[in-house]
N, C-alpha and C. Protein backbone atom coordinates (compact mmCIF):
# COMPACT_ATOMS: atom_id res chain seq x y z
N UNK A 1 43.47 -4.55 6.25
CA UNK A 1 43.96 -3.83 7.41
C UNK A 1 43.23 -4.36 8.65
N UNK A 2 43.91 -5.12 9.64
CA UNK A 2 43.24 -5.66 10.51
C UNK A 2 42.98 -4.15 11.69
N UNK A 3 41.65 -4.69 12.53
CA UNK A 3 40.88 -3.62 13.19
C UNK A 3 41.87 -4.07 14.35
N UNK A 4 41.78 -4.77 14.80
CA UNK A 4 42.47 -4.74 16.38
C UNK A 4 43.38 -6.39 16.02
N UNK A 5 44.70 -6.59 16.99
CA UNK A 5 45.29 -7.88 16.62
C UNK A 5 45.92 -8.11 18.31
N UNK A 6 46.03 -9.46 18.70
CA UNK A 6 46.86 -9.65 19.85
C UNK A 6 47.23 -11.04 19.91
N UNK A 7 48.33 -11.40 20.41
CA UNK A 7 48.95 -12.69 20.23
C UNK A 7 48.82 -13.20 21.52
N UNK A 8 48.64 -14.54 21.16
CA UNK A 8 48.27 -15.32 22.63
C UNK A 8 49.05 -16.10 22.23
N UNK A 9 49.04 -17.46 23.77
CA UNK A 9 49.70 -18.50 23.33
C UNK A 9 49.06 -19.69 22.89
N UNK A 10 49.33 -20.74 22.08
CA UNK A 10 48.39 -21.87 21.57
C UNK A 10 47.85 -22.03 22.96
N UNK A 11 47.37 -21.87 23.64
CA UNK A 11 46.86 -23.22 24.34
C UNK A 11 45.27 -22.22 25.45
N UNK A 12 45.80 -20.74 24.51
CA UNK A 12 44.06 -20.05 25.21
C UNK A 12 43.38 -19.82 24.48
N UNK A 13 42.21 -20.72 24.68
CA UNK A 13 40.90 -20.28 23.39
C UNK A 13 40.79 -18.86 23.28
N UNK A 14 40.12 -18.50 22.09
CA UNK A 14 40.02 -17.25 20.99
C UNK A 14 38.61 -16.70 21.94
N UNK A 15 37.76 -17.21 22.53
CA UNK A 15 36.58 -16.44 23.04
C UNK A 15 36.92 -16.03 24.17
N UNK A 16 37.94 -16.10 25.05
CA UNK A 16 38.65 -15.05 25.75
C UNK A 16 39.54 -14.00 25.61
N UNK A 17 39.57 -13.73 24.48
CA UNK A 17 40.05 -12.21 23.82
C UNK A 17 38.83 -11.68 23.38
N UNK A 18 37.65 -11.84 22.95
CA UNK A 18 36.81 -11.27 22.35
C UNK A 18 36.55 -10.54 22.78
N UNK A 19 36.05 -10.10 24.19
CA UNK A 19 35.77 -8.55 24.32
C UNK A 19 36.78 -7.76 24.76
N UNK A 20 37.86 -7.82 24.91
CA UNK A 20 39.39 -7.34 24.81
C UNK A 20 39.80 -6.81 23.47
N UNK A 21 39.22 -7.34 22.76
CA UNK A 21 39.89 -7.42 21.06
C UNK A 21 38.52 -6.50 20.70
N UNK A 22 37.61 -6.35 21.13
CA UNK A 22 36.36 -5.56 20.39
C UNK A 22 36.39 -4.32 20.83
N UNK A 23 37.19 -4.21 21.78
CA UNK A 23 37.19 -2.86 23.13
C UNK A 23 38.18 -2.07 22.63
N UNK A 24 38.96 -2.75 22.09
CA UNK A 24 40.49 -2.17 21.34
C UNK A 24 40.37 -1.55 19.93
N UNK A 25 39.43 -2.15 19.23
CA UNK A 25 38.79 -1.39 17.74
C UNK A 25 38.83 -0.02 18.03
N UNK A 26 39.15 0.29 17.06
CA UNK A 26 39.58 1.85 16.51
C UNK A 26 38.44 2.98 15.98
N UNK A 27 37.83 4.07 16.77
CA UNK A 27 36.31 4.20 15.77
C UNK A 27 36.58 4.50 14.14
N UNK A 28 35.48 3.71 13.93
CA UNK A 28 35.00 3.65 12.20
C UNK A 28 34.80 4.86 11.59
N UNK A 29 35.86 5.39 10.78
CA UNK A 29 35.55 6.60 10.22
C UNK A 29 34.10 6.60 9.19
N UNK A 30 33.25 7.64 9.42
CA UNK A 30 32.40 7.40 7.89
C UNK A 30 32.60 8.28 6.85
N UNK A 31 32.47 8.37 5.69
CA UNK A 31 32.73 8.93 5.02
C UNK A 31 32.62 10.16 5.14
N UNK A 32 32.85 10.66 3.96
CA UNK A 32 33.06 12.59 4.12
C UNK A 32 31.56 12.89 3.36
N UNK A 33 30.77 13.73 4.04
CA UNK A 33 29.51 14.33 3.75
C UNK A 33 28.50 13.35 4.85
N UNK A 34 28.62 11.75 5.48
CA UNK A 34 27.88 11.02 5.79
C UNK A 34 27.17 11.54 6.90
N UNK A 35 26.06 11.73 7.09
CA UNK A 35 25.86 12.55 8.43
C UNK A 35 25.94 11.33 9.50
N UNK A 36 26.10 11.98 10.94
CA UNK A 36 26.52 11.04 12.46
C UNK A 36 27.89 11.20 12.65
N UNK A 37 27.99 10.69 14.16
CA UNK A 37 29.28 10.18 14.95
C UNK A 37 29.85 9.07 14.23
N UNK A 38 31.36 8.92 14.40
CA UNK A 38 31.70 7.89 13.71
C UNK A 38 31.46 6.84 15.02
N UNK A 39 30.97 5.57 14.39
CA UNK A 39 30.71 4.29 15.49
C UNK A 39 32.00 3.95 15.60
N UNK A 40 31.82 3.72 16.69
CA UNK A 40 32.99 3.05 18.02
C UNK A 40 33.15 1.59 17.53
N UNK A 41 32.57 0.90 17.13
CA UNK A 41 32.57 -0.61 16.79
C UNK A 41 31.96 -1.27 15.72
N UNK A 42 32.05 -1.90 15.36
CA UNK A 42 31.24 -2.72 14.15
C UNK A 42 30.01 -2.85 14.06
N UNK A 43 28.53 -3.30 13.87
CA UNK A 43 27.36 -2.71 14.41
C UNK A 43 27.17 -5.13 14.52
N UNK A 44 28.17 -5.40 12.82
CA UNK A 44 27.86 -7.13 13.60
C UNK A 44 29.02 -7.69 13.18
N UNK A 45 29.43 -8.88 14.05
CA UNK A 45 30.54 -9.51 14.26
C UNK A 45 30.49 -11.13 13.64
N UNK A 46 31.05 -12.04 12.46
CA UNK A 46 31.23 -12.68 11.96
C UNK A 46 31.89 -13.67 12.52
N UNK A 47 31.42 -15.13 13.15
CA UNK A 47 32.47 -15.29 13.85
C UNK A 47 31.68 -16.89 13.44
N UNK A 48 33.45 -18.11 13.73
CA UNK A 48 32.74 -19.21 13.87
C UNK A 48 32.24 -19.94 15.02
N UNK A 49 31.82 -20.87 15.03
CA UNK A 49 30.59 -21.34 16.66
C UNK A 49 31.20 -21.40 17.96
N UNK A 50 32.64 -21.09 17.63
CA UNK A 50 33.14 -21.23 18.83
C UNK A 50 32.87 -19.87 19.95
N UNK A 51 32.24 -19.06 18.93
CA UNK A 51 32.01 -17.39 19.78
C UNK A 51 30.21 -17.70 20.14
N UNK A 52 29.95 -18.39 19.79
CA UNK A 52 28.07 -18.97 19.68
C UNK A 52 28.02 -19.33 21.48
N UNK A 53 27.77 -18.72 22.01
CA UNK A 53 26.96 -19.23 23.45
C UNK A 53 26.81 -18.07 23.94
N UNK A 54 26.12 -18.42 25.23
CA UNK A 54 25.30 -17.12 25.89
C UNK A 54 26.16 -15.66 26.40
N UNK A 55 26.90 -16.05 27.32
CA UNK A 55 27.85 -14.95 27.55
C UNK A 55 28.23 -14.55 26.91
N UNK A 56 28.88 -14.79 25.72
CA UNK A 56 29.46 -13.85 24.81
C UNK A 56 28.63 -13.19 23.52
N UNK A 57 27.61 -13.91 23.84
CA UNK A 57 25.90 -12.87 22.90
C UNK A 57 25.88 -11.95 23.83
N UNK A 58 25.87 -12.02 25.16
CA UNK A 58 25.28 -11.15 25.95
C UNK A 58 26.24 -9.66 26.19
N UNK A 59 27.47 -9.99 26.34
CA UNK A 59 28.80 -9.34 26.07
C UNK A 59 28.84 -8.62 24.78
N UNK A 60 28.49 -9.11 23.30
CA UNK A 60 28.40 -8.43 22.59
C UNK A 60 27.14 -6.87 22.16
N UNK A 61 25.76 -8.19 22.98
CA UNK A 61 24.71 -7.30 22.69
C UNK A 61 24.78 -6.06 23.67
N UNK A 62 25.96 -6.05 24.98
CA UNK A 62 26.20 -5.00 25.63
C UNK A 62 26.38 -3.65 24.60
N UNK A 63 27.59 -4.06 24.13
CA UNK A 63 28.67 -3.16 22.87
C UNK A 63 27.41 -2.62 21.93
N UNK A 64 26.24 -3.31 21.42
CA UNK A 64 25.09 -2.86 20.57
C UNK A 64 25.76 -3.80 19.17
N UNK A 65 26.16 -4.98 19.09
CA UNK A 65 26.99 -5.91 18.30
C UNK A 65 26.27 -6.89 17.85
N UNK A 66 25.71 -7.35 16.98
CA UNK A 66 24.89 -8.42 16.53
C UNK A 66 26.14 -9.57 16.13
N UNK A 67 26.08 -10.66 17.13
CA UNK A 67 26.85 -12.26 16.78
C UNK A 67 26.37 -12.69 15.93
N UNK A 68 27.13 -12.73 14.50
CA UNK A 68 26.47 -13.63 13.17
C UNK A 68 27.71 -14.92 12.92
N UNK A 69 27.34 -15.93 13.74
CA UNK A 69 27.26 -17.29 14.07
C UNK A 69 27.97 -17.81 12.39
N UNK A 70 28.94 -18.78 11.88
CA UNK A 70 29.07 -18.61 10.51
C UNK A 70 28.21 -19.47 9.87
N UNK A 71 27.63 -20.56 10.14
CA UNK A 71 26.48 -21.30 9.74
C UNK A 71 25.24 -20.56 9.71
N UNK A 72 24.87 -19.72 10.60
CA UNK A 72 24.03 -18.94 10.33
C UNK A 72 23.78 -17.99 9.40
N UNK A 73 25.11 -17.28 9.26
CA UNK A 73 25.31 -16.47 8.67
C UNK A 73 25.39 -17.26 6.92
N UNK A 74 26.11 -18.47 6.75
CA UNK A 74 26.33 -18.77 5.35
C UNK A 74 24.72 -19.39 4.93
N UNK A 75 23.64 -20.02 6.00
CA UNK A 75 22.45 -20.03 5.48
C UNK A 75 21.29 -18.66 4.73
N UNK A 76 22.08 -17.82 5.75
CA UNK A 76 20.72 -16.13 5.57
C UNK A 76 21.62 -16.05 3.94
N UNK A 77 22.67 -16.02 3.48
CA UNK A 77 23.10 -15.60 2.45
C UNK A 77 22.79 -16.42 1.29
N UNK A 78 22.12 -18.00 1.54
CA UNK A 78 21.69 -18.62 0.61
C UNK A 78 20.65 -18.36 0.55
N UNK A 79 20.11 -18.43 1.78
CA UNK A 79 18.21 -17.76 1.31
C UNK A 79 18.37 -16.50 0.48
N UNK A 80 19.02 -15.58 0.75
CA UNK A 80 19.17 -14.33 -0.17
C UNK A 80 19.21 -14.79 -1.72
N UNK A 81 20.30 -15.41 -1.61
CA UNK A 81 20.75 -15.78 -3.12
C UNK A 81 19.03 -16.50 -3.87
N UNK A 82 18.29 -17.23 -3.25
CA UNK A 82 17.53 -18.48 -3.52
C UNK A 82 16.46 -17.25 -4.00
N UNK A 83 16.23 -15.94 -2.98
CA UNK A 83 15.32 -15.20 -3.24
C UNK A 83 15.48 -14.66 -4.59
N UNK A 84 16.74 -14.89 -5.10
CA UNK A 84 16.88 -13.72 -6.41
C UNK A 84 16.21 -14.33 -7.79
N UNK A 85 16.15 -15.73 -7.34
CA UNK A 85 16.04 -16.76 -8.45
C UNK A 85 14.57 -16.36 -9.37
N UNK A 86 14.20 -16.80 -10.60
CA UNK A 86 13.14 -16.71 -10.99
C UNK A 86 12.03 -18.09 -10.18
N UNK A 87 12.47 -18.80 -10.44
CA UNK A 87 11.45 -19.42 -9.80
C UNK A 87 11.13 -18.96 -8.14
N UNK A 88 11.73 -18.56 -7.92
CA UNK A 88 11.29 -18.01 -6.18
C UNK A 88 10.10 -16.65 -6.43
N UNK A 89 10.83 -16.16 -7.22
CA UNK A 89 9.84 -14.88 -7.43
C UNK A 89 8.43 -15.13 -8.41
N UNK A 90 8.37 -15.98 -9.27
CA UNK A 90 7.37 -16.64 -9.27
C UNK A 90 6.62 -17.21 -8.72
N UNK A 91 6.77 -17.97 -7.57
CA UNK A 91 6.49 -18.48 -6.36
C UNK A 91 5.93 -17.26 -5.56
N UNK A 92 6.81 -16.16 -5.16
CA UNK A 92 6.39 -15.16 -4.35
C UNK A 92 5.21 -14.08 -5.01
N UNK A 93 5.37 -14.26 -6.18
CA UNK A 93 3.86 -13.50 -6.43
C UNK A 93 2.67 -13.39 -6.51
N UNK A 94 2.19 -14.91 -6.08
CA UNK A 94 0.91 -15.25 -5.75
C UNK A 94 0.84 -14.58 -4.37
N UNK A 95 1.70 -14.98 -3.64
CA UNK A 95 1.58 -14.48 -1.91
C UNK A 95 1.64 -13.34 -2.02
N UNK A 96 2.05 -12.46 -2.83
CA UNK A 96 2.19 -10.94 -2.68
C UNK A 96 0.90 -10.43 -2.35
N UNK A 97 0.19 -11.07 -3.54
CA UNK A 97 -1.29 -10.59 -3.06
C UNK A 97 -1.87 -10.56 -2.09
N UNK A 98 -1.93 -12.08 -1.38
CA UNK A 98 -2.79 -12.10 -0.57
C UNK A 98 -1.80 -11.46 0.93
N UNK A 99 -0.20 -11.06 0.74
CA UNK A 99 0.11 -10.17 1.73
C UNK A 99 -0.02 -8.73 1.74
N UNK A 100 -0.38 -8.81 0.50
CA UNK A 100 -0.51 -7.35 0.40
C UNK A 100 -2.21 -6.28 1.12
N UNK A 101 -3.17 -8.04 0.86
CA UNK A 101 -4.66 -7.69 0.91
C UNK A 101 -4.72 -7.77 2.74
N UNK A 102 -3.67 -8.59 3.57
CA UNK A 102 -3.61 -8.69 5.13
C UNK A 102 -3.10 -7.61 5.33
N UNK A 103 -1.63 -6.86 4.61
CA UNK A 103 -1.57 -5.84 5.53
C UNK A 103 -2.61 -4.88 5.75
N UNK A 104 -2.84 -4.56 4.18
CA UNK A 104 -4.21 -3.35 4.61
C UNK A 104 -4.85 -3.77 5.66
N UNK A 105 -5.27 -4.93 5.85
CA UNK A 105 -6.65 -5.45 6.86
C UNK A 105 -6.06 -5.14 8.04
N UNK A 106 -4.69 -5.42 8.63
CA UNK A 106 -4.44 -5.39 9.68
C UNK A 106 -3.83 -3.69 10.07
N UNK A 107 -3.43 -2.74 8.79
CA UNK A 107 -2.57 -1.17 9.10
C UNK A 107 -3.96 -0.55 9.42
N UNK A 108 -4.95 -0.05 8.37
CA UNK A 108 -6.41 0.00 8.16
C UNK A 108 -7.56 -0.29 8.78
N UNK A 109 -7.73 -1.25 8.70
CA UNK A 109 -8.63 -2.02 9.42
C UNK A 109 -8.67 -2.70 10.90
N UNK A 110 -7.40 -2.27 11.44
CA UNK A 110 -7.63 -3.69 12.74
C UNK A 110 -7.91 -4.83 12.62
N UNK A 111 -7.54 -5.76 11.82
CA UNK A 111 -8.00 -7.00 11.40
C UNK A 111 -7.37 -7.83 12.74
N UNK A 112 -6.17 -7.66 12.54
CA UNK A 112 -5.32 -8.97 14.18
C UNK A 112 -6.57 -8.89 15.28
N UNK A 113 -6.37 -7.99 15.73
CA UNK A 113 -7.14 -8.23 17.42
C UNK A 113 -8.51 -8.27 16.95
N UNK A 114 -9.19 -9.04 17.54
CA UNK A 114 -10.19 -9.38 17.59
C UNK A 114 -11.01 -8.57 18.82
N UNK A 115 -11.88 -8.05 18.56
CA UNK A 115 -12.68 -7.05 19.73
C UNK A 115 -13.73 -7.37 20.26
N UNK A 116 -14.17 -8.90 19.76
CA UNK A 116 -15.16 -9.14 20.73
C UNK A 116 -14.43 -10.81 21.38
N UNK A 117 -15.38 -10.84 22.39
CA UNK A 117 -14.96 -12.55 23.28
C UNK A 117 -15.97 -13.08 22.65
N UNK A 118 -15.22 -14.52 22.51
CA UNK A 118 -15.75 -15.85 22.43
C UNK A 118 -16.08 -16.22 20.53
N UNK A 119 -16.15 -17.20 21.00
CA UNK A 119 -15.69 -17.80 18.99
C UNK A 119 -16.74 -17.12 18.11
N UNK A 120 -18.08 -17.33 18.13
CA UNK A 120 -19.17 -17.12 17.55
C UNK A 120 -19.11 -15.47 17.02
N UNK A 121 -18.38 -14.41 17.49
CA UNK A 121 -18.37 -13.16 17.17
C UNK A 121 -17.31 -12.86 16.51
N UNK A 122 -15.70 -13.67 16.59
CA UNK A 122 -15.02 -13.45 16.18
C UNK A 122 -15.22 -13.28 14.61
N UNK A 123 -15.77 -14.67 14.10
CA UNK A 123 -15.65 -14.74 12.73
C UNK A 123 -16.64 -13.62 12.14
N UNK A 124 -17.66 -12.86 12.83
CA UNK A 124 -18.25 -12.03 12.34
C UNK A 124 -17.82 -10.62 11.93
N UNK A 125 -16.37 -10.23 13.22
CA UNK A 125 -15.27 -9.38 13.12
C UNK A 125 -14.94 -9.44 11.63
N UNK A 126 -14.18 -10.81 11.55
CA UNK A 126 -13.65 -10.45 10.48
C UNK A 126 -14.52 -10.85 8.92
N UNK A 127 -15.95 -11.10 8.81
CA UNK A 127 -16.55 -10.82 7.66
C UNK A 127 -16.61 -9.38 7.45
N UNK A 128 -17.00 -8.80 8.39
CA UNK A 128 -16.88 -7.32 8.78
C UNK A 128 -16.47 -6.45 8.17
N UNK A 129 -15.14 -7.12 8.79
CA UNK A 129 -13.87 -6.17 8.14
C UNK A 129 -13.44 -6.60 6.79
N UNK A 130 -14.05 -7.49 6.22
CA UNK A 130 -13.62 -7.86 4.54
C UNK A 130 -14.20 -7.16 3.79
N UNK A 131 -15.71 -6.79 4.59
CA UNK A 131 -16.74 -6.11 3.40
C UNK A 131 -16.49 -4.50 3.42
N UNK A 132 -15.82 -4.37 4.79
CA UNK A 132 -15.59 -2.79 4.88
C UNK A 132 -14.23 -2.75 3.91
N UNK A 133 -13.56 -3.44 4.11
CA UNK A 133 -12.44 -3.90 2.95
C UNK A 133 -12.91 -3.73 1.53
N UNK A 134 -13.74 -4.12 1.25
CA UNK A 134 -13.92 -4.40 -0.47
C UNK A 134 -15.06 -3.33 -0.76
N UNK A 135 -15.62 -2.60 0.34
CA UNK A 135 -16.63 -1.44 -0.37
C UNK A 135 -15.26 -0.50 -0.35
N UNK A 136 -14.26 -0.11 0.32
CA UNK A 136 -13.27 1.14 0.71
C UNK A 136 -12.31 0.87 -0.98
N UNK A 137 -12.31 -0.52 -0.74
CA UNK A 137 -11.50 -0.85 -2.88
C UNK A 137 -12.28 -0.42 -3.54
N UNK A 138 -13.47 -0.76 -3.68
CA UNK A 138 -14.79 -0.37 -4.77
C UNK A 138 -14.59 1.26 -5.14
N UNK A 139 -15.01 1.92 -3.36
CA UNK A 139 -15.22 3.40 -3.75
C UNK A 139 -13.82 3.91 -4.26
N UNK A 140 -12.64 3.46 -4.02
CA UNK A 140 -11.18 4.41 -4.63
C UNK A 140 -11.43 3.99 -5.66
N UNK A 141 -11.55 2.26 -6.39
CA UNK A 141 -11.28 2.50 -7.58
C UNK A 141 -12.52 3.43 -8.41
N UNK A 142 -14.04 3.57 -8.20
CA UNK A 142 -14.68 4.33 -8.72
C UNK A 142 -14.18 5.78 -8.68
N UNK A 143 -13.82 6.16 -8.05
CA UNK A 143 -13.51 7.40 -7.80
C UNK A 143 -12.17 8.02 -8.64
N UNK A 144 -11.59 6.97 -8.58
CA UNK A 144 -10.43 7.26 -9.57
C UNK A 144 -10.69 7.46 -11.29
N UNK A 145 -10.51 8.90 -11.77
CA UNK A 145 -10.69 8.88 -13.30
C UNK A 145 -10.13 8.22 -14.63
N UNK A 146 -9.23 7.73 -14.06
CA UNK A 146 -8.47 6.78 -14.77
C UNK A 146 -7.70 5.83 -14.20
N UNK A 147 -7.96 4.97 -15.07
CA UNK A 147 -7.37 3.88 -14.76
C UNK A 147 -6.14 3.18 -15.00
N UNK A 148 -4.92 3.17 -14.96
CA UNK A 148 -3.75 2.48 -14.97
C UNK A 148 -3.89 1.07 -15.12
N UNK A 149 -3.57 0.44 -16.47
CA UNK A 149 -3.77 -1.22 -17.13
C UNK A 149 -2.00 -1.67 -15.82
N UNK A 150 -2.22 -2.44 -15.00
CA UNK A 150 -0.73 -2.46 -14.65
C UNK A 150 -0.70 -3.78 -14.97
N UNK A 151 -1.61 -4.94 -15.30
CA UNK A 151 -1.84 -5.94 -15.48
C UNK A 151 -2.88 -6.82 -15.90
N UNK A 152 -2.81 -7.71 -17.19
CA UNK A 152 -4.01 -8.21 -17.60
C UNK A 152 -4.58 -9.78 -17.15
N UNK A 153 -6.01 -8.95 -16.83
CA UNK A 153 -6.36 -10.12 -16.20
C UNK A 153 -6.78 -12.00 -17.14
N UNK A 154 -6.92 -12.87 -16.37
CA UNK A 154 -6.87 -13.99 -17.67
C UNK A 154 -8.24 -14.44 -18.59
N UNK A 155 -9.22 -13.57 -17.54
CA UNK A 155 -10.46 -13.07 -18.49
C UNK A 155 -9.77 -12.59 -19.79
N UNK A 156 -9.49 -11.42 -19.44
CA UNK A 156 -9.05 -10.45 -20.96
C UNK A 156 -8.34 -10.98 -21.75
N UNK A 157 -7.39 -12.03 -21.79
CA UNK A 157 -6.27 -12.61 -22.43
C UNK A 157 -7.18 -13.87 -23.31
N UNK A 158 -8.19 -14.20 -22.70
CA UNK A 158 -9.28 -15.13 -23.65
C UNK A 158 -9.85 -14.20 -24.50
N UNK A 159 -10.22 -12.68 -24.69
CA UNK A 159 -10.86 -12.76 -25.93
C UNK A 159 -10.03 -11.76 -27.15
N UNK A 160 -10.79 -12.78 -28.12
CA UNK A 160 -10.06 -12.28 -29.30
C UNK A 160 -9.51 -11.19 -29.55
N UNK A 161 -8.63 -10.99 -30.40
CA UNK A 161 -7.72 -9.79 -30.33
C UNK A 161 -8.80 -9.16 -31.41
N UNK A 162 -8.72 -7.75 -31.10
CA UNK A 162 -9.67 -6.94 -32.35
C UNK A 162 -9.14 -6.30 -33.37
């Protein structure tokens, strides 16, 4: 069911209907129970490069319309796909860690900004903040009465089974 349609003649490019043709969309019903207003427009628009330049980003981002470019758009959907793969996620679980050990530093800790001037203090910031880091791990995990195995380490996997 097309949203909006208008006939031109061959010989006027398609990016001079575009905000004519987006203005004319019909609001988007949402479902029954969905809470909100039904939106007035699409929230992003699929289009090939011929809709890709400034004015008509700017025209769309008026409307609140994200331009998804189709090269652009058919790359984000391969990275998606690439993410699902096993070897990607193998790949991504080493980094988990060490993104997981920055965010704390930076939600927690203030790790990004640096609070003092000049080089010689910086790096002391952040020894700082590693050790306040790894006593704040120490005391939860002591503190915690039990312990949850969520994973074995490759120490443990070397000794003999009993």
């Amino acid at each position: 069911m097309p949203l909006a349609v208008q006939l031109t003649a061959a010989n006027v490019h398609d990016s001079k209907l575009l905000e004519p043709l987006v203005d004319a969309v019909q609001p988007i019903r949402r479902p029954m129970g969905e809470p909100g207003r039904p939106r007035k427009q699409p929230a992003k628009l699929h289009a090939d490069k011929g809709y890709d330049f400034p004015t008509k980003r700017q025209a769309l981002r008026q409307r609140g319309i994200t331009l998804r470019p189709g090269a652009k758009h058919e790359t984000m959907i391969a990275a998606r796909q690439r993410q699902d793969t096993a070897a990607f996620k193998a790949q991504y679980a080493a980094r988990a860690g060490v993104e997981g050990t920055l965010a704390q530093g930076t939600r927690v800790f203030g790790l990004r900004p640096a609070r003092y001037r000049g080089l010689p203090k910086t790096p002391l910031q952040h020894v700082l903040t590693a050790v306040s880091m790894n006593v704040v791990r120490l005391l939860a995990w002591t503190a915690s009465p039990t312990h949850h195995q969520t994973q074995t380490s490759r120490f443990t996997t070397l000794a003999p089974a009993a």
